[in-house]
Protein backbone atom coordinates (compact mmCIF):
# COMPACT_ATOMS: atom_id res chain seq x y z
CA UNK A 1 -48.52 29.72 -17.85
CA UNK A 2 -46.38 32.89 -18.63
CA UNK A 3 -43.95 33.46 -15.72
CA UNK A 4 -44.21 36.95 -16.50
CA UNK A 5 -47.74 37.74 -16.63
CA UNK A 6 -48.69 35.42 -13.68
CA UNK A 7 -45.93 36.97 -11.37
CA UNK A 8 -47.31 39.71 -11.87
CA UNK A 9 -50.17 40.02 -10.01
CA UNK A 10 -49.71 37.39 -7.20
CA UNK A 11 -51.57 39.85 -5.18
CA UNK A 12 -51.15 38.47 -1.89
CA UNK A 13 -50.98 41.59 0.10
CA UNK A 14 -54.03 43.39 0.12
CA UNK A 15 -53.63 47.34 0.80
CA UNK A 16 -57.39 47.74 1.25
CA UNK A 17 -58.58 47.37 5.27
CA UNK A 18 -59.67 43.27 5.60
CA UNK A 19 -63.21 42.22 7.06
CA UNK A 20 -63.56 42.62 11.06
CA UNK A 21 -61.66 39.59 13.11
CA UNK A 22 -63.82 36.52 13.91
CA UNK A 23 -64.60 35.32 17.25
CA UNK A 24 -62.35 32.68 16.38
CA UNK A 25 -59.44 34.54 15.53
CA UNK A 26 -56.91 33.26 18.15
CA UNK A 27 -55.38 36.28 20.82
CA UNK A 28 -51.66 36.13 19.27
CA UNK A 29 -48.56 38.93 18.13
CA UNK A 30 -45.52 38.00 16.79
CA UNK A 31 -42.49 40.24 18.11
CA UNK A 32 -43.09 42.76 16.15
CA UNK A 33 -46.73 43.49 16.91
CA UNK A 34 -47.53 41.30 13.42
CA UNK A 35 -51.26 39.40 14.10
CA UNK A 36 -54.26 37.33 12.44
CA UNK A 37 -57.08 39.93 12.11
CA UNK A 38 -59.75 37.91 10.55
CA UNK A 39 -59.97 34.04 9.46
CA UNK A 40 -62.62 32.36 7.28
CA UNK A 41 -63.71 28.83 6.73
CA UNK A 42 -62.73 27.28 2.98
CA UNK A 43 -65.72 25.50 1.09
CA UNK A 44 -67.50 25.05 4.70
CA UNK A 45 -64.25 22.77 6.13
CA UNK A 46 -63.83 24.17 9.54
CA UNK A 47 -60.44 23.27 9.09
CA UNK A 48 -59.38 25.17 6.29
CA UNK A 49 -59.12 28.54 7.30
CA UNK A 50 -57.86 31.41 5.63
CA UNK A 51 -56.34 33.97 7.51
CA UNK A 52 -55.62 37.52 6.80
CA UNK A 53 -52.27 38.56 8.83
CA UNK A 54 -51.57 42.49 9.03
CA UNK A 55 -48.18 42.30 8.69
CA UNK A 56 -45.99 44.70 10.32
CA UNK A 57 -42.93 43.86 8.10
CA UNK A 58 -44.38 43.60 4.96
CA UNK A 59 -46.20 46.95 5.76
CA UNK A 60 -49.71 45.62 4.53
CA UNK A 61 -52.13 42.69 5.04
CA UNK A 62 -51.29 39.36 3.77
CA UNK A 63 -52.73 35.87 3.19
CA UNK A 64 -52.29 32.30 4.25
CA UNK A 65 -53.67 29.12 3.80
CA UNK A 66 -53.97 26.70 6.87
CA UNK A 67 -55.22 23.03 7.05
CA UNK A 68 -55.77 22.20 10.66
CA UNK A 69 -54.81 18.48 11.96
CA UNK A 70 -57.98 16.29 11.81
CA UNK A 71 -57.74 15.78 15.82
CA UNK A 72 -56.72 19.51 16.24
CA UNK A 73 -60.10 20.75 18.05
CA UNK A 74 -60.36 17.78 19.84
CA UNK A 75 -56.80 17.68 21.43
CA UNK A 76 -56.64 21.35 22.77
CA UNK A 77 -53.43 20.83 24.35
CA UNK A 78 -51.59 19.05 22.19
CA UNK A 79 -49.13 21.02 19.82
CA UNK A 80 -48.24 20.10 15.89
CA UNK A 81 -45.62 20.21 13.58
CA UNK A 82 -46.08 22.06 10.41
CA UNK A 83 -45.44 22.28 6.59
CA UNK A 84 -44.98 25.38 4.88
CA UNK A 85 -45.48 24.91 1.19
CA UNK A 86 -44.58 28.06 -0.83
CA UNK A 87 -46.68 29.68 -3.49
CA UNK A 88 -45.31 29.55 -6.90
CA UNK A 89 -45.93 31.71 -10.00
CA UNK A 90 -49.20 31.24 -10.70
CA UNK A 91 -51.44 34.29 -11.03
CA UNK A 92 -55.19 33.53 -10.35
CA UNK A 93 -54.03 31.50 -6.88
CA UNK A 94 -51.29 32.62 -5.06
CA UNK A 95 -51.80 31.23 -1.35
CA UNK A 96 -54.61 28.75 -3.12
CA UNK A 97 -52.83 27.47 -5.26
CA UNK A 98 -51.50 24.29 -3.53
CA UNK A 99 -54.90 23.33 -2.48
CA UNK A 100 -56.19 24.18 -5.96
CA UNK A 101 -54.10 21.94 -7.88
CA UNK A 102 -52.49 19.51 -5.89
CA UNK A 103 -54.55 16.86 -3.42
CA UNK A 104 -52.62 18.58 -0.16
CA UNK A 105 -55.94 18.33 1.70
CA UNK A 106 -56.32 14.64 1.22
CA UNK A 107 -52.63 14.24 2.20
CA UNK A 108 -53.30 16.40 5.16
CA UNK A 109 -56.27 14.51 6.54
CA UNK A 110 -54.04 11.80 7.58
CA UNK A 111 -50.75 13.56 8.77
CA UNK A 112 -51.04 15.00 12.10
CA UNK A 113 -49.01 18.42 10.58
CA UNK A 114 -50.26 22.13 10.05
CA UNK A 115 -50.23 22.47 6.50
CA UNK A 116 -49.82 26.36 6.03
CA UNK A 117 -49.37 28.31 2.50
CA UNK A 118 -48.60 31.51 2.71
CA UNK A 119 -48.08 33.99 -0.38
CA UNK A 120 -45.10 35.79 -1.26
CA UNK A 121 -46.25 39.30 -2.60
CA UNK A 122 -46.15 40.25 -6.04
CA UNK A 123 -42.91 39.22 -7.12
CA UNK A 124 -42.08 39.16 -3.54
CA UNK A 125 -38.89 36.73 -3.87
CA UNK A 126 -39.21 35.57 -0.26
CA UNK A 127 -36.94 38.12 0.40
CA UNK A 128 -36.65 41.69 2.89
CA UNK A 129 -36.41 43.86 0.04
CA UNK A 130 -33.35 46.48 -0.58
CA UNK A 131 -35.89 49.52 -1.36
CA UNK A 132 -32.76 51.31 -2.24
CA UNK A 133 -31.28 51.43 1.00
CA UNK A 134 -34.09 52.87 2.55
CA UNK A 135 -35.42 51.92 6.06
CA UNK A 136 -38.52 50.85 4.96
CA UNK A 137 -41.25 48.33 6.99
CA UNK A 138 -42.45 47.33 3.38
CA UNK A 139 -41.38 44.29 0.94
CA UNK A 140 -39.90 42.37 4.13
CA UNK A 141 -41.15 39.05 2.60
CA UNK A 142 -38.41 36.99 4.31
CA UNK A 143 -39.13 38.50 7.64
CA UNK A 144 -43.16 37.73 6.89
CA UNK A 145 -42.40 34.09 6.01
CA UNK A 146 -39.21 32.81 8.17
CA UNK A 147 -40.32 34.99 11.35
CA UNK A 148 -43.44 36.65 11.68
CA UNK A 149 -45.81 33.83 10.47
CA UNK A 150 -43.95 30.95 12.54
CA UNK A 151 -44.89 32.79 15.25
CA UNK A 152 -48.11 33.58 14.55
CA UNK A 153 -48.75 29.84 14.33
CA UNK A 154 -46.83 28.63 16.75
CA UNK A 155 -48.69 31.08 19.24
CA UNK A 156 -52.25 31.22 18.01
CA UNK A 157 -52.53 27.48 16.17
CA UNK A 158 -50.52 25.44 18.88
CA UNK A 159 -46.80 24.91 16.33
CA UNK A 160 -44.37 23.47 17.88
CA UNK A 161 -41.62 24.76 16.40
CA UNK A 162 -40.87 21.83 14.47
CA UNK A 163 -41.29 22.61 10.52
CA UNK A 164 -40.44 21.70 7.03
CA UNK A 165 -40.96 23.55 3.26
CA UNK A 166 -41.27 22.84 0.10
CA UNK A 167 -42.23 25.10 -2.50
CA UNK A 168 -42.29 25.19 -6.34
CA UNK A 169 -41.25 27.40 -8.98
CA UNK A 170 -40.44 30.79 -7.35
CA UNK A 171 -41.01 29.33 -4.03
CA UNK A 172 -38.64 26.54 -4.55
CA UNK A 173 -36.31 29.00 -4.55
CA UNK A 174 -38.32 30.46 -0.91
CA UNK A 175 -37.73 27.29 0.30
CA UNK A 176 -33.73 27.28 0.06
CA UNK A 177 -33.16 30.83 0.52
CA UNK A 178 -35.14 30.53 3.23
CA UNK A 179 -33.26 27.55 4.97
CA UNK A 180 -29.66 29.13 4.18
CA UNK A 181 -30.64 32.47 5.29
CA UNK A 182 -31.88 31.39 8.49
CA UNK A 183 -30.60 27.98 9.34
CA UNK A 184 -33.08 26.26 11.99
CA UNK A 185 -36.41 27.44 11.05
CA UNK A 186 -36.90 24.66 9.01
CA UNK A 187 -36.04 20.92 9.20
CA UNK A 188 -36.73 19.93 5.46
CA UNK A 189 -36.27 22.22 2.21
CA UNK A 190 -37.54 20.74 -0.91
CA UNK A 191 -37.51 23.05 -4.43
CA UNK A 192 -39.21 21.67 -7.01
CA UNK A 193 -38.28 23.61 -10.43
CA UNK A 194 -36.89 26.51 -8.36
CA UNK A 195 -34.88 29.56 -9.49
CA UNK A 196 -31.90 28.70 -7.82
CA UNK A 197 -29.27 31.03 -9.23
CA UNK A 198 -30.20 34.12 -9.47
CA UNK A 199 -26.98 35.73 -9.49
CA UNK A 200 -26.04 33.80 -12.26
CA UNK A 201 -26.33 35.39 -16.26
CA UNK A 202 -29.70 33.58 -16.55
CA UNK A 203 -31.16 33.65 -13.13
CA UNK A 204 -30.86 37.18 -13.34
CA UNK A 205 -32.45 38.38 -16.73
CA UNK A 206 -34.87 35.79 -15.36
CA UNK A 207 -35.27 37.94 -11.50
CA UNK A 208 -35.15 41.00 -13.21
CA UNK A 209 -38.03 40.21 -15.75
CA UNK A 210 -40.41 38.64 -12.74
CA UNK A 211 -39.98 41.92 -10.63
CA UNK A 212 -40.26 44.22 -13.78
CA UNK A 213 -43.62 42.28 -14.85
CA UNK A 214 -45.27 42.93 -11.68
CA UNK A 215 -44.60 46.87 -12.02
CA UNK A 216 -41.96 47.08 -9.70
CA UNK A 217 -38.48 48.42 -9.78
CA UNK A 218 -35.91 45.75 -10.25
CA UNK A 219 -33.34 47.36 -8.02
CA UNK A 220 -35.58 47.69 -5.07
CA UNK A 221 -35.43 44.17 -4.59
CA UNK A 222 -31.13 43.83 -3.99
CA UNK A 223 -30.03 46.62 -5.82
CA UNK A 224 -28.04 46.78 -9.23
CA UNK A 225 -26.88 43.42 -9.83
CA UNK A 226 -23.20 44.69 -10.65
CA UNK A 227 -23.32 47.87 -7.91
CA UNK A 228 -24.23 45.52 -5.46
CA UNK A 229 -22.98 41.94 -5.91
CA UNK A 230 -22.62 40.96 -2.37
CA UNK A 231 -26.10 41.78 -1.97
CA UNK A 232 -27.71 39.24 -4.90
CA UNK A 233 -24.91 36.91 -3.85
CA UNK A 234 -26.35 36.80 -0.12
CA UNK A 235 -29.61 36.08 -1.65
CA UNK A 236 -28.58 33.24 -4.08
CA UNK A 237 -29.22 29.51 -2.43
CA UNK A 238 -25.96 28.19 -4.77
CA UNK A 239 -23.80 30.73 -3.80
CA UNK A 240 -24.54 30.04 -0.19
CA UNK A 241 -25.21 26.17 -0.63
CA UNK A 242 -22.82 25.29 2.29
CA UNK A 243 -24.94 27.00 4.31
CA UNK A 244 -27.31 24.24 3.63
CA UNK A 245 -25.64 21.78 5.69
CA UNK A 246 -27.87 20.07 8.56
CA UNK A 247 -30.78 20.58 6.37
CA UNK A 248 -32.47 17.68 4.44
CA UNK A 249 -32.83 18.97 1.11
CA UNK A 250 -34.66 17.80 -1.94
CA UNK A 251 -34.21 19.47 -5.46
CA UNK A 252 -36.72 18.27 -8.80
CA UNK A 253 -36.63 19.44 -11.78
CA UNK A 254 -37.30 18.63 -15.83
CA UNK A 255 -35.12 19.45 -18.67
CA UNK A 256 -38.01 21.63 -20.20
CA UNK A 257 -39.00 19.45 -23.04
CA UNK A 258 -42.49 17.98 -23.33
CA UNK A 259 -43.13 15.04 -20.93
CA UNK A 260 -45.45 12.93 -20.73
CA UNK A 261 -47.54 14.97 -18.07
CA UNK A 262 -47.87 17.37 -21.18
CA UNK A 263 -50.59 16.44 -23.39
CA UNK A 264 -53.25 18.47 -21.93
CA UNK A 265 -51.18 21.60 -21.70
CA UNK A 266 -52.50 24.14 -24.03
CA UNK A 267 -50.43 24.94 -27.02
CA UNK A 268 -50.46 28.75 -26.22
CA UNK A 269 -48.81 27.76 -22.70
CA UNK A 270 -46.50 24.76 -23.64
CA UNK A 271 -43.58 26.99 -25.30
CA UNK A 272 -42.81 29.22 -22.14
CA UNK A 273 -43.55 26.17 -19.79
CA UNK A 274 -40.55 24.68 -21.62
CA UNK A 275 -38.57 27.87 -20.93
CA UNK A 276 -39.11 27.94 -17.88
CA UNK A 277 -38.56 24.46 -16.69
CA UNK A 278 -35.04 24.68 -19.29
CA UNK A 279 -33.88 27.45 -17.08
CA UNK A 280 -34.68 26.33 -13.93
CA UNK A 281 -34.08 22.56 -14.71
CA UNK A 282 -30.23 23.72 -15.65
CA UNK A 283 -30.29 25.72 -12.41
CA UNK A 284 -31.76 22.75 -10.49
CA UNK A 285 -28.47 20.61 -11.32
CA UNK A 286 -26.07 23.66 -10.94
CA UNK A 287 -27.06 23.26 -7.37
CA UNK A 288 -27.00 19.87 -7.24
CA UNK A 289 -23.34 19.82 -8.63
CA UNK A 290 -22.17 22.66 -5.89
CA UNK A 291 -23.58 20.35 -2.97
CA UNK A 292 -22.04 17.23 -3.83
CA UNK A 293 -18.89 19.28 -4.29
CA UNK A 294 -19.52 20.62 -0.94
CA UNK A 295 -20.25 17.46 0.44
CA UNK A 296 -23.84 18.30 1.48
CA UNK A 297 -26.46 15.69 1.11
CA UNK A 298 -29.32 15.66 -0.53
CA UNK A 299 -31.86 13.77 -2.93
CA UNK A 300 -32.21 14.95 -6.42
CA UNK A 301 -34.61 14.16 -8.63
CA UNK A 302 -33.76 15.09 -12.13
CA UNK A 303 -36.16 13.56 -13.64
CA UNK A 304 -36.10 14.46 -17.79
CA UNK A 305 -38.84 15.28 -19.94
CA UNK A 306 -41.41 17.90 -18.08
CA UNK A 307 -42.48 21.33 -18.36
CA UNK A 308 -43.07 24.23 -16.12
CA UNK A 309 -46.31 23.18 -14.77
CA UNK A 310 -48.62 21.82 -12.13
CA UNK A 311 -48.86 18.33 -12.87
CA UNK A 312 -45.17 17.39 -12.24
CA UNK A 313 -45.27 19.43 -8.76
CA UNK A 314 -48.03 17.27 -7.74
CA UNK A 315 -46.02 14.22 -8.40
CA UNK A 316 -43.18 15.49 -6.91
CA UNK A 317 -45.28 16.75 -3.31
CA UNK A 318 -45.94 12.58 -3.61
CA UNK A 319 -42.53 11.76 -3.56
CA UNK A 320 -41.61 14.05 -0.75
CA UNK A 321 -44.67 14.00 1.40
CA UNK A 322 -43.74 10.79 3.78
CA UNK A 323 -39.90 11.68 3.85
CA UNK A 324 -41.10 15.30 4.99
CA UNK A 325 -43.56 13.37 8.00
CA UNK A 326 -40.57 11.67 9.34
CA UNK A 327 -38.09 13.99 9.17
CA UNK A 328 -40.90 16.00 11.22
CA UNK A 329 -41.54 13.36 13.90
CA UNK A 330 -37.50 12.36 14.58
């Protein structure tokens, strides 16, 4: 698990023209003319759809994940909350990869919620990208995720407005940005082993490399990190942690040595899944520290030995999974 190399190619939006729309394909727009053009049935589960969403602000097409609510076809007028859990790092899955390698759809047959995970782009950071100033309709990953697909599934898959996140690794970090950015759109935040600082020394050798390894420009994303400070500062979740107030937040994280979730990682993989989880463990309490000193609640699980890898975000979904229902249904 190289955070480099998997960033790289988290090819979630697809330049190429998708396959025609499905009868299915619910008669929706976001604002901004954004819409589903095709969706497709997962392993023959009629609901587990992916959808293919031509995005007007990320300027290209782009992929989600939705579970449907068991009773969702038979209750055609009743409207669901939803839980947007944010793709991480990893290469090969991008929008799959929560229902790859966690158990989300077992959770999910039981919790009355939309389940949707969408991806981020490669090395998309969640974020409307700089693009040096330029007015661009391309890179506007926050717009995609915080307004454009809400929309969309509020609209075409009956939302109802009410929704939480959690995401791990790079989108732990969506998953705060996203809730201090735009306070409202979601209820719940959780980051488990998120980049949290990126403004900070570390965070951003560490934002730089991700965007570099996909073959991007660095300063496309928020510009030269000294030329424009206010920018990365208006995109760091510590920096802005009082804007975090009146949203339950969770933060997770290990301390990047081996754990005892470990002993099946592969010895090529276990050295930079301790870097990873060292820098964004020591990130993870940063922000702890600057909410209590803010006087902003939340739960923090700092939980020790663990590495940068799936098995401790599956625990950690466990942990947050019921807390996330009821915060949803008060």
């Amino acid at each position: 698990m190289r955070w480099c190399t998997a960033l790289a190619a988290v090819a979630c939006a697809l330049p190429g023209t998708p396959a025609l729309a499905e009868s299915g394909v619910p008669d929706a727009r976001a604002d901004d003319g954004s819409h589903v053009v095709a969706q497709t049935t997962v392993d023959g589960d009629a609901r587990v759809l992916d959808l293919t969403v031509r995005s007007a602000g990320v300027g290209a097409y782009a992929m989600v994940r939705l579970i449907l609510p068991r009773a969702w076809a038979a209750e055609p007028d009743r409207r669901w909350a939803a839980v947007y859990l944010l793709a991480g790092e990893t290469r090969r899955e991008d929008y799959r990869g929560w229902s790859a390698n966690t158990d989300v759809r077992r959770l999910a047959d039981d919790a009355g919620v939309l389940v949707v995970m969408p991806g981020s782009g490669p090395a998309g950071f969640f974020s409307d990208w700089w693009n040096h100033g330029k007015d661009l309709a391309l890179n506007q990953w926050e717009t995609f995720t915080a307004v454009e697909l809400p929309q969309l599934i509020d609209r075409g898959y009956r939302g109802d407005g009410r929704r939480a996140a959690a995401g791990l690794s790079l989108g732990g970090y969506g998953a705060l940005e996203l809730a201090a950015r735009r306070p409202g759109v979601f209820r719940y935040a959780a980051s488990f082993s998120g980049n949290l600082n990126p403004a900070g020394p570390a965070g951003e050798l560490l934002t730089s490399a991700i965007v570099t390894s996909a073959h991007l420009d660095p300063e496309a994303l928020w510009g030269d990190r000294r030329r424009e400070a206010a920018r990365w500062e208006a995109h760091d979740p510590l920096v802005n942690a009082d804007r975090l107030r009146g949203t339950e937040l969770y933060l997770s994280a290990g301390n990047g040595l081996p754990g005892p979730l470990d002993a099946k990682l592969p010895l090529d993989v276990l050295p930079g899944a301790m870097l990873l989880e060292f820098l964004c463990g020591a990130q993870t309490a940063a922000m702890a520290g600057r909410l209590r000193e803010l006087g902003v609640p939340a739960t923090v699980d700092l939980y020790g030995a663990g590495t940068h890898q799936w098995a401790y975000w599956q625990e950690q979904l466990h942990k947050t999974w019921p807390r996330m229902l009821r915060v949803l249904a008060s």
